[in-house]
PDB file of N, CA and C in Angstrom:
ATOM      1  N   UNK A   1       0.857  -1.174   0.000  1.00  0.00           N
ATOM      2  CA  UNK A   1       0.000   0.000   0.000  1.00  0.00           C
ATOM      3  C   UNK A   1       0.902   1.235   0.000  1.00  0.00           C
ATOM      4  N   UNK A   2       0.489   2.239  -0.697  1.00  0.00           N
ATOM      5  CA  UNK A   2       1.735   3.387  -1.207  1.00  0.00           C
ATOM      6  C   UNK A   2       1.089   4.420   0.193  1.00  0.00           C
ATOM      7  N   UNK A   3      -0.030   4.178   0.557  1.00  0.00           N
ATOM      8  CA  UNK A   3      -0.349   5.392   1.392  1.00  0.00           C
ATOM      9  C   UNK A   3      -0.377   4.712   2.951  1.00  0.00           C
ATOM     10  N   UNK A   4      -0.934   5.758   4.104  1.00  0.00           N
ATOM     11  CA  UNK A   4      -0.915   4.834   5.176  1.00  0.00           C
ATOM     12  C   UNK A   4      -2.508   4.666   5.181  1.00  0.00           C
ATOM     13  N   UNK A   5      -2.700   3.311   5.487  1.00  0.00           N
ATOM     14  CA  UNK A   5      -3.992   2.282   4.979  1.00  0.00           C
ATOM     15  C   UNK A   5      -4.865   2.772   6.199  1.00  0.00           C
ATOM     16  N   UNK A   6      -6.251   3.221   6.197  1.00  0.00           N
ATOM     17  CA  UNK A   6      -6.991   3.281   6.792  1.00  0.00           C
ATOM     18  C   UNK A   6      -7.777   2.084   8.166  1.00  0.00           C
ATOM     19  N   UNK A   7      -8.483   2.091   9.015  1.00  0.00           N
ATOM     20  CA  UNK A   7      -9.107   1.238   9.886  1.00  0.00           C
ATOM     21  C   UNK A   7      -9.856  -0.074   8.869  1.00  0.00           C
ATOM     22  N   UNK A   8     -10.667   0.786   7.937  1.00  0.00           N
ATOM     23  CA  UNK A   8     -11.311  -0.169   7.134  1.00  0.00           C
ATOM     24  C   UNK A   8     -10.613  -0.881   5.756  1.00  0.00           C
ATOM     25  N   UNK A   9      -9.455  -0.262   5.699  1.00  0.00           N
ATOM     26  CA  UNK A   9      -8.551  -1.191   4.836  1.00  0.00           C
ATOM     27  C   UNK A   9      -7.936  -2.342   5.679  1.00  0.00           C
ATOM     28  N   UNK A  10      -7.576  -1.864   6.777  1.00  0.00           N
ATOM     29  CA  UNK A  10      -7.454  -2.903   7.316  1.00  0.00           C
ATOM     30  C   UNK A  10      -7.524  -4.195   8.245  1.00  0.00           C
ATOM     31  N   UNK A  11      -9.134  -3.655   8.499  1.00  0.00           N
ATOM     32  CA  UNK A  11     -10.481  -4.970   8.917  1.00  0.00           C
ATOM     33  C   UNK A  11     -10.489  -6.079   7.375  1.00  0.00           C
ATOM     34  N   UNK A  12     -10.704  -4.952   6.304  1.00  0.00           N
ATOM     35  CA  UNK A  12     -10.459  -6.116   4.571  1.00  0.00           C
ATOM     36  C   UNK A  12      -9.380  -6.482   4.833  1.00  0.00           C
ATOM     37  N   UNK A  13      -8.538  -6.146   5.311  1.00  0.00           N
ATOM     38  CA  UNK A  13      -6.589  -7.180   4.788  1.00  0.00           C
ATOM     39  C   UNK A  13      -6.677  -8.304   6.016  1.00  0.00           C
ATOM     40  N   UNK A  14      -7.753  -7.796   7.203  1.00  0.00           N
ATOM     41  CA  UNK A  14      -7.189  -8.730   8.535  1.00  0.00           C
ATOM     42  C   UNK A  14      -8.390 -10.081   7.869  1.00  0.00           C
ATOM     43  N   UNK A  15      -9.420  -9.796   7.482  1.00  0.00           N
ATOM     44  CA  UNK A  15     -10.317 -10.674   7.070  1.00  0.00           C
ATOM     45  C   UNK A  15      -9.869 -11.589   5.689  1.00  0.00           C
ATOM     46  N   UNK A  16      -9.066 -10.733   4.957  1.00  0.00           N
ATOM     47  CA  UNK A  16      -8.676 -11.444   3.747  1.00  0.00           C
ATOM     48  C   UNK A  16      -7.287 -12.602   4.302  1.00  0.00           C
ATOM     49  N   UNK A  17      -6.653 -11.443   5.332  1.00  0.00           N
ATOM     50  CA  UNK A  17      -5.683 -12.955   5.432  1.00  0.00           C
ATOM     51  C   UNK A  17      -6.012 -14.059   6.330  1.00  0.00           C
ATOM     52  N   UNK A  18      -7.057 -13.933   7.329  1.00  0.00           N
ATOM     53  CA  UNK A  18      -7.784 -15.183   7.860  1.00  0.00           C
ATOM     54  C   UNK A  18      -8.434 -16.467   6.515  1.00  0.00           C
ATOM     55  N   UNK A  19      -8.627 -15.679   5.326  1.00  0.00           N
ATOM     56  CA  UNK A  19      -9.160 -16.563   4.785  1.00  0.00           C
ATOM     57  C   UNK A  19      -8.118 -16.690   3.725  1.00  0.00           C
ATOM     58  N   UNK A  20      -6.732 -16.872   3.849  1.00  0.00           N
ATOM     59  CA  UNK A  20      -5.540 -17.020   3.063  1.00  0.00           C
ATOM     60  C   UNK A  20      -4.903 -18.045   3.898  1.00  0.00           C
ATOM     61  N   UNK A  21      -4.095 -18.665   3.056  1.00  0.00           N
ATOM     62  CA  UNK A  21      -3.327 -19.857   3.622  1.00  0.00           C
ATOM     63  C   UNK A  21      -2.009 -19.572   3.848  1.00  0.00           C
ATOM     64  N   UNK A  22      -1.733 -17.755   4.036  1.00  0.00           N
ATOM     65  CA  UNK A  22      -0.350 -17.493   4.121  1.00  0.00           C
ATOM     66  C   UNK A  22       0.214 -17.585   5.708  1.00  0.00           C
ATOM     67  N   UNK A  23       1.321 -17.389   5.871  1.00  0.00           N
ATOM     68  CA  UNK A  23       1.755 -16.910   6.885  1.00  0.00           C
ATOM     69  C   UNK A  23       1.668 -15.735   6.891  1.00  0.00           C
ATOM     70  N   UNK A  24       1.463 -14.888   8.224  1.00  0.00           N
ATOM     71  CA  UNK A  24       0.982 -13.490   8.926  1.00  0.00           C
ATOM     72  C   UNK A  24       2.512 -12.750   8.012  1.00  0.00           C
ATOM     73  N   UNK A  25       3.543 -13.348   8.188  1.00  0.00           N
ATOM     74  CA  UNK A  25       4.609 -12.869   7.297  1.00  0.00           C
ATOM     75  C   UNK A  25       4.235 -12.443   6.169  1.00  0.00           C
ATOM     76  N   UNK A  26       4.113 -13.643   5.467  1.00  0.00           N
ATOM     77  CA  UNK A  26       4.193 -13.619   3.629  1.00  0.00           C
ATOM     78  C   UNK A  26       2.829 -12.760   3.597  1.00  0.00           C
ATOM     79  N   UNK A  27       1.972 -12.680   3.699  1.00  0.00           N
ATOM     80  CA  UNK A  27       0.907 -12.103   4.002  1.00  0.00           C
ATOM     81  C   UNK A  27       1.242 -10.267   3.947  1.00  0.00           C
ATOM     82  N   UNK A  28       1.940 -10.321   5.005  1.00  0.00           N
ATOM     83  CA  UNK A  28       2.115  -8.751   5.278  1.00  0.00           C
ATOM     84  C   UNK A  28       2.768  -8.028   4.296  1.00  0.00           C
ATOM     85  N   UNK A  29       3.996  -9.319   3.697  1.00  0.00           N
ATOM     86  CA  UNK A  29       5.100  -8.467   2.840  1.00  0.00           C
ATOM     87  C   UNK A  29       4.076  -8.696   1.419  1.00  0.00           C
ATOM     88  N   UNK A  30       3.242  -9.287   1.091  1.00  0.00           N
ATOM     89  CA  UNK A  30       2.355  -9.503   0.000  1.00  0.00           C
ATOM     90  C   UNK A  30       1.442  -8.455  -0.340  1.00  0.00           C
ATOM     91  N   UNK A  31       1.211  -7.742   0.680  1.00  0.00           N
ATOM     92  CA  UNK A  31       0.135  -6.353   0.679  1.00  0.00           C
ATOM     93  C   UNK A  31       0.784  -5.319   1.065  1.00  0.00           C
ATOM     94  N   UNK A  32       2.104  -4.920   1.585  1.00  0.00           N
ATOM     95  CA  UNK A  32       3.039  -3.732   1.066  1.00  0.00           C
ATOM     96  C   UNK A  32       2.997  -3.653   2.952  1.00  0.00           C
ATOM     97  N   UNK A  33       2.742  -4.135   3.681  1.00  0.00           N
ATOM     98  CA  UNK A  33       2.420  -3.390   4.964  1.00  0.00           C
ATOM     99  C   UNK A  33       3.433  -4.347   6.079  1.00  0.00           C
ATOM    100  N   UNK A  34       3.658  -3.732   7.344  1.00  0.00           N
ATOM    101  CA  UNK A  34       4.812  -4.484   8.189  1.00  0.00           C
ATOM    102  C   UNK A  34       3.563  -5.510   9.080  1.00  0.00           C
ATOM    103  N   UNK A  35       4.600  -6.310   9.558  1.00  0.00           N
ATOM    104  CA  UNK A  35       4.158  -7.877  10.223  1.00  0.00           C
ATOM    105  C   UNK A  35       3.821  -7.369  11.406  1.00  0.00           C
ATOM    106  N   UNK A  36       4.419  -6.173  11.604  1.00  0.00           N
ATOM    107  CA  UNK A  36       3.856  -5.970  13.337  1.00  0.00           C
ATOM    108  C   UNK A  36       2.459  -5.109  13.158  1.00  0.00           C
ATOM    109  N   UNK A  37       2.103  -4.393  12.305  1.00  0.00           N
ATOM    110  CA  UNK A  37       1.155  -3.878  12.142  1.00  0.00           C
ATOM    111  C   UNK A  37      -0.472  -4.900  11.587  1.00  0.00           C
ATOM    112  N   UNK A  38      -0.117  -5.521  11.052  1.00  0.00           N
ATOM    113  CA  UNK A  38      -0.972  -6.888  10.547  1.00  0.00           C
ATOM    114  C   UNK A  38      -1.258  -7.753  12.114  1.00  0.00           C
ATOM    115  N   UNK A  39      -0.182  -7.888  12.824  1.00  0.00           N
ATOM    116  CA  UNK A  39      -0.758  -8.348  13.883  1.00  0.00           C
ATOM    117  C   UNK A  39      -1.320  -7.536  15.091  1.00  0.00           C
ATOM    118  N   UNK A  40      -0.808  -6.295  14.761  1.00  0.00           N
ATOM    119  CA  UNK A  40      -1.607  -5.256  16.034  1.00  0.00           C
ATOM    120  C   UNK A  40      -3.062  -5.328  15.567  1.00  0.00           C
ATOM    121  N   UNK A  41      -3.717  -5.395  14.074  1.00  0.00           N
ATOM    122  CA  UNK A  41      -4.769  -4.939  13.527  1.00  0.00           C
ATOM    123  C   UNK A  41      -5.740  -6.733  14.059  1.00  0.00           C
ATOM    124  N   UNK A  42      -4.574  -7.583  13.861  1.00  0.00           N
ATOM    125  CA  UNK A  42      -5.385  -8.917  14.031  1.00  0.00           C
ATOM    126  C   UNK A  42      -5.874  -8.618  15.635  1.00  0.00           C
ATOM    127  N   UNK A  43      -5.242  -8.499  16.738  1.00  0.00           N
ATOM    128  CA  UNK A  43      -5.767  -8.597  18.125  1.00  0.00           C
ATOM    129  C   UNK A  43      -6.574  -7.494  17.945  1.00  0.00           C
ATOM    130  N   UNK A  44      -6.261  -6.497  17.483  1.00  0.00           N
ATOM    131  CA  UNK A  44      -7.406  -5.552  17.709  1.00  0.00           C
ATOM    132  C   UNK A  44      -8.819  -5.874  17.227  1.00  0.00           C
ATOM    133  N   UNK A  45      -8.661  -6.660  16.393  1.00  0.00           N
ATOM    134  CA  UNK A  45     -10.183  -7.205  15.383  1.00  0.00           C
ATOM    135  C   UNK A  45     -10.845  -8.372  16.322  1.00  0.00           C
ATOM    136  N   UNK A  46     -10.008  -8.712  17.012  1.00  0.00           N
ATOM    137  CA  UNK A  46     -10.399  -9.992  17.751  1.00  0.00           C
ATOM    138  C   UNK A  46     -10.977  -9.348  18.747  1.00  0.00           C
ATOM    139  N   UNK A  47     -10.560  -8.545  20.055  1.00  0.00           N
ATOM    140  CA  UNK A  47     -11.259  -7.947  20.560  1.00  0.00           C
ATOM    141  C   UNK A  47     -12.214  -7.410  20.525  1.00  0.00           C
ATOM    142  N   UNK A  48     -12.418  -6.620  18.982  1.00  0.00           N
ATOM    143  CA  UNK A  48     -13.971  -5.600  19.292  1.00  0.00           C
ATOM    144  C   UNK A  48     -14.806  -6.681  18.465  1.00  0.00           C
ATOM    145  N   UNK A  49     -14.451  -8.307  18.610  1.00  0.00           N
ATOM    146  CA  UNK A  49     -15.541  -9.419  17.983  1.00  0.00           C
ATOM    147  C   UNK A  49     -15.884  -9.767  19.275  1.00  0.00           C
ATOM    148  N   UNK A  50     -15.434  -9.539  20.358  1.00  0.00           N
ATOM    149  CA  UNK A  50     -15.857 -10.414  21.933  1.00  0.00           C
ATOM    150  C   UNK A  50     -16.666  -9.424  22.367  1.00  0.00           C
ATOM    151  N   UNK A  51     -17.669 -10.085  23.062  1.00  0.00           N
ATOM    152  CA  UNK A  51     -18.800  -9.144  23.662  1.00  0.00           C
ATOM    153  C   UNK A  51     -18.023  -8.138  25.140  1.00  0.00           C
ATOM    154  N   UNK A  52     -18.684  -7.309  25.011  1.00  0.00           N
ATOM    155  CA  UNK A  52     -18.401  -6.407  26.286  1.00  0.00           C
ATOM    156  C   UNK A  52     -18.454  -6.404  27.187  1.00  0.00           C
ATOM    157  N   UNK A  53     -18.297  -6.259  28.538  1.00  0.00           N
ATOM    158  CA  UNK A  53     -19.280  -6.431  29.998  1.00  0.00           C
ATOM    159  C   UNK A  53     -20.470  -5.848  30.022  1.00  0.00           C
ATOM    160  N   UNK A  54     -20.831  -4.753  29.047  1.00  0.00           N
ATOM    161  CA  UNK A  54     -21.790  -4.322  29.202  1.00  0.00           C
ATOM    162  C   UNK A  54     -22.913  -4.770  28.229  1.00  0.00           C
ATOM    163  N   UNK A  55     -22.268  -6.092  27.496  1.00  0.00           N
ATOM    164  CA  UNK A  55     -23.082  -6.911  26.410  1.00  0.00           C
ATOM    165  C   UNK A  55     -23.486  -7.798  27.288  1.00  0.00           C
ATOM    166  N   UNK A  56     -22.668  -8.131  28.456  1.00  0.00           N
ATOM    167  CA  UNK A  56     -22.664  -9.709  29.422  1.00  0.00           C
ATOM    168  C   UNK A  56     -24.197  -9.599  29.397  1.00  0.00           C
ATOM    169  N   UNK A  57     -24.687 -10.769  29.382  1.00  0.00           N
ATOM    170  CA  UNK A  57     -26.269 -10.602  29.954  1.00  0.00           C
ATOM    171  C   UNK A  57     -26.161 -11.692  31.454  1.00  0.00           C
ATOM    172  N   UNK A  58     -25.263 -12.034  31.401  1.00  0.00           N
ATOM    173  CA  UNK A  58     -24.843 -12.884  32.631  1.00  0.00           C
ATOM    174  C   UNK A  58     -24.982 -12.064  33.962  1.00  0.00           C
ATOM    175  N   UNK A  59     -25.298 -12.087  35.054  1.00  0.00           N
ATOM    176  CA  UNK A  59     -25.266 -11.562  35.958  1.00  0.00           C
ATOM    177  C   UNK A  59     -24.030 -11.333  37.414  1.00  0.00           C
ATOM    178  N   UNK A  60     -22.802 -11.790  36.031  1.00  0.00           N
ATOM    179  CA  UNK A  60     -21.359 -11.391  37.379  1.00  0.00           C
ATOM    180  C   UNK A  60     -21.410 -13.042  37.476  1.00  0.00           C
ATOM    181  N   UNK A  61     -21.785 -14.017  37.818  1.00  0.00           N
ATOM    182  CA  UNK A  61     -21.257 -15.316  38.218  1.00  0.00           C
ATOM    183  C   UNK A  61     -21.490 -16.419  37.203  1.00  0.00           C
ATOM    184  N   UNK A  62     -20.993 -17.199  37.284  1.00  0.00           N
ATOM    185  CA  UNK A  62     -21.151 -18.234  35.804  1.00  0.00           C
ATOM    186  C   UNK A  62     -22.264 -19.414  36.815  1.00  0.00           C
ATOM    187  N   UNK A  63     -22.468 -18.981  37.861  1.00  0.00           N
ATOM    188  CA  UNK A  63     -23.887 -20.087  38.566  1.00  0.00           C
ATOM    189  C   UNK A  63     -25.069 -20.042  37.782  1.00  0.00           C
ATOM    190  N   UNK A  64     -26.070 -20.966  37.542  1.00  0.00           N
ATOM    191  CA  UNK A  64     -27.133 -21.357  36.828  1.00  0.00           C
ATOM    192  C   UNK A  64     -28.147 -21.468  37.377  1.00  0.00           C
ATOM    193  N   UNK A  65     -28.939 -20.830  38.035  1.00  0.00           N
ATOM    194  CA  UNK A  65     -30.090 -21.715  38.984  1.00  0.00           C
ATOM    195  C   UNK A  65     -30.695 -23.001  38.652  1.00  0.00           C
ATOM    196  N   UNK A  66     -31.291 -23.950  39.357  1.00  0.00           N
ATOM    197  CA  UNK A  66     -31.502 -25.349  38.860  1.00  0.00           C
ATOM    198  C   UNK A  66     -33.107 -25.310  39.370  1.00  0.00           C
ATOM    199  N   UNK A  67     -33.554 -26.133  38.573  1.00  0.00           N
ATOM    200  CA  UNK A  67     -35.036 -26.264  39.494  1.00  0.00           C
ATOM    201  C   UNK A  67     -34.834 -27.867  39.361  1.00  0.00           C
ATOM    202  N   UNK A  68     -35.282 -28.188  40.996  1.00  0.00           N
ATOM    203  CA  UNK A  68     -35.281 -29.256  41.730  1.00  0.00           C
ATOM    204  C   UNK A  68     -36.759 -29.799  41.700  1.00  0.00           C
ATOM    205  N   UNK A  69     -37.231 -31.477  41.345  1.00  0.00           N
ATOM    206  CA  UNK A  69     -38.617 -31.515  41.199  1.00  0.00           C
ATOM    207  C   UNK A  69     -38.261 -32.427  42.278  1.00  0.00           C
ATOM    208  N   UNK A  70     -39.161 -32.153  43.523  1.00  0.00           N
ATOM    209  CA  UNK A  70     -39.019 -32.889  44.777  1.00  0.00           C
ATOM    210  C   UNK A  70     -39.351 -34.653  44.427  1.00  0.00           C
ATOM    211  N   UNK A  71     -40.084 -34.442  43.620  1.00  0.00           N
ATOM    212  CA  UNK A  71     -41.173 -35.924  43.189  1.00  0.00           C
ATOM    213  C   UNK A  71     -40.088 -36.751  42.763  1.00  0.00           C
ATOM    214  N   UNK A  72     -39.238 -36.238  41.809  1.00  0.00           N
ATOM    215  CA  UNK A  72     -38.487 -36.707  40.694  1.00  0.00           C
ATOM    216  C   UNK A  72     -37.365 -37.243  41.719  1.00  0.00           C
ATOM    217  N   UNK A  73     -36.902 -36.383  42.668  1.00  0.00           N
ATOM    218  CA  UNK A  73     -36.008 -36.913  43.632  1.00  0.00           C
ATOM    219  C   UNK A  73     -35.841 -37.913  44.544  1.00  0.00           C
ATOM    220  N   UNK A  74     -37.206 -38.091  45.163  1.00  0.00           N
ATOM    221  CA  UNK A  74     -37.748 -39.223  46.044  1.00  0.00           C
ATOM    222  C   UNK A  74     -37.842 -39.884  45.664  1.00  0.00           C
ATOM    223  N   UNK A  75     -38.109 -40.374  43.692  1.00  0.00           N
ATOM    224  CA  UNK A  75     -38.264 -41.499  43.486  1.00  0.00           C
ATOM    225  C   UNK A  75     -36.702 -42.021  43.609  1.00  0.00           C
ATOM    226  N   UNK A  76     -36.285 -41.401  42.617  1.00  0.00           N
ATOM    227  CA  UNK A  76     -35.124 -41.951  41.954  1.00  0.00           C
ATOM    228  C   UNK A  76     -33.821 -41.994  42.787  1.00  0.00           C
ATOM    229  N   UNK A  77     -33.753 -41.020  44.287  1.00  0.00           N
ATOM    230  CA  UNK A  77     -32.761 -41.165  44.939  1.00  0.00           C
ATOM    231  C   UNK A  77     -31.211 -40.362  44.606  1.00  0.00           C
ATOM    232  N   UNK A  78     -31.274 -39.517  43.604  1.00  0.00           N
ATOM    233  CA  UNK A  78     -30.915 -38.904  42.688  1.00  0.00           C
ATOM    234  C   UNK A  78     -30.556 -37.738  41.823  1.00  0.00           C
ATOM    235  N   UNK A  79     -29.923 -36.818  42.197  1.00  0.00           N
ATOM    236  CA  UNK A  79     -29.928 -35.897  41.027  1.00  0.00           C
ATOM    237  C   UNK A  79     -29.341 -36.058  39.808  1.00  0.00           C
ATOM    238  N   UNK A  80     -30.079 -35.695  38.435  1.00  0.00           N
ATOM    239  CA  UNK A  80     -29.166 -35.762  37.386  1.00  0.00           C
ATOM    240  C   UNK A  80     -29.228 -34.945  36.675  1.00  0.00           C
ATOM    241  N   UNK A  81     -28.179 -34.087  36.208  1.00  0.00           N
ATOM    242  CA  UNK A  81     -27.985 -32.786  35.668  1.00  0.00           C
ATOM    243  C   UNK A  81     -27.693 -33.575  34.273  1.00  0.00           C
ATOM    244  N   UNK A  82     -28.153 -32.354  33.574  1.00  0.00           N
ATOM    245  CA  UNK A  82     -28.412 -32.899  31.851  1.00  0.00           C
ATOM    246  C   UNK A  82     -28.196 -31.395  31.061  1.00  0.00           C
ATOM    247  N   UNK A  83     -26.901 -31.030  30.734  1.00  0.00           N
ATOM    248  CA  UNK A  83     -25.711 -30.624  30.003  1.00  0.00           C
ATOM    249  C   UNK A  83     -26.767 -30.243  28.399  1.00  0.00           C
ATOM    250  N   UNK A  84     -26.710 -29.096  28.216  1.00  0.00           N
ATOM    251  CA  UNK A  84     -26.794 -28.455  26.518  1.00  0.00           C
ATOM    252  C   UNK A  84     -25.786 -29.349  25.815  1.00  0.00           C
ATOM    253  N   UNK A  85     -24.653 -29.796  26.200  1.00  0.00           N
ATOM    254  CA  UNK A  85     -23.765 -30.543  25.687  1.00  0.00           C
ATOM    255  C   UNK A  85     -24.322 -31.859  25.245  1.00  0.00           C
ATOM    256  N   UNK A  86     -25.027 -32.681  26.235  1.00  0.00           N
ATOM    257  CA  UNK A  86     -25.631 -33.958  26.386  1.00  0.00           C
ATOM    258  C   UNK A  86     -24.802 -34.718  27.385  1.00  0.00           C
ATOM    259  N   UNK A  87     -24.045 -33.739  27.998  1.00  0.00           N
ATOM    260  CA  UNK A  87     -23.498 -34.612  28.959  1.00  0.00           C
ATOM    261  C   UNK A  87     -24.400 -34.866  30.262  1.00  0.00           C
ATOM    262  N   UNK A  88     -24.516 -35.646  31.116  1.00  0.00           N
ATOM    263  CA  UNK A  88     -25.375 -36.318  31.886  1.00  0.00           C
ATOM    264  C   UNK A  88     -24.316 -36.385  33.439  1.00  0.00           C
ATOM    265  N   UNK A  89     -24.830 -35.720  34.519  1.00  0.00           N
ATOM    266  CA  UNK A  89     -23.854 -36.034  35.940  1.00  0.00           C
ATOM    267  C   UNK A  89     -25.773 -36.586  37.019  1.00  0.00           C
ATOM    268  N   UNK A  90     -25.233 -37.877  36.925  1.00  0.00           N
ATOM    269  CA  UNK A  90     -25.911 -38.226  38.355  1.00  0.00           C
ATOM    270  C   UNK A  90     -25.218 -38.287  39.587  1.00  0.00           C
ATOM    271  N   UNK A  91     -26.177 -37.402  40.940  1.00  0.00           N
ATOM    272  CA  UNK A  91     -25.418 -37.516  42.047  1.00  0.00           C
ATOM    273  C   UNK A  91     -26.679 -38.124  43.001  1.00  0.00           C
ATOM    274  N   UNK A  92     -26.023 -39.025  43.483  1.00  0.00           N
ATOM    275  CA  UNK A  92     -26.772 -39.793  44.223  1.00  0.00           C
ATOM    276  C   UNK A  92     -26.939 -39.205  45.727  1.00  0.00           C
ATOM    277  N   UNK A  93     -28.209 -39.290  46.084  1.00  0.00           N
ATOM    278  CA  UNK A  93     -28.684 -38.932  47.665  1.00  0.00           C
ATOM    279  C   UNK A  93     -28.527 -39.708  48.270  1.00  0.00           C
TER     280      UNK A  93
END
């Protein structure tokens, strides 16, 4: 680049070389611009992609409230937590 490259030139160069198979090197010297600047622009892009604290909708603790079905407990003797994942933890009473 003959001039000094703007914010939005270089969100396009940080996005174009994520989807290039170069090294952050060959990359940098390929589009006229230095390796340290290509990677200041990469962390910086990465950051304003992560939500904010003031995006958190979380309330400060990563705790979940659970609802406990008394019925379900007495039978089975049992708690069993059942994971978005599909993972499964029984703890026995």
């Amino acid at each position: 680049m003959s001039t000094e490259p703007t914010a939005s030139d270089m969100e396009s160069l940080v996005l174009a070389y994520h989807q290039s198979d170069q090294t952050r090197k060959a990359f940098a010297a390929a589009h006229g611009i230095s390796l340290y600047k290509l990677i200041y622009w990469i962390k910086k892009m990465s950051k304003s992609s992560e939500p904010s604290k003031a995006e958190d909708t979380r309330s400060g603790s990563d705790f979940v409230p659970l609802k406990v079905e008394v019925s379900s407990l007495v039978a089975s003797n049992c708690v069993l937590i059942r994971l978005g994942s599909g993972v499964e933890i029984q703890i026995p009473m």
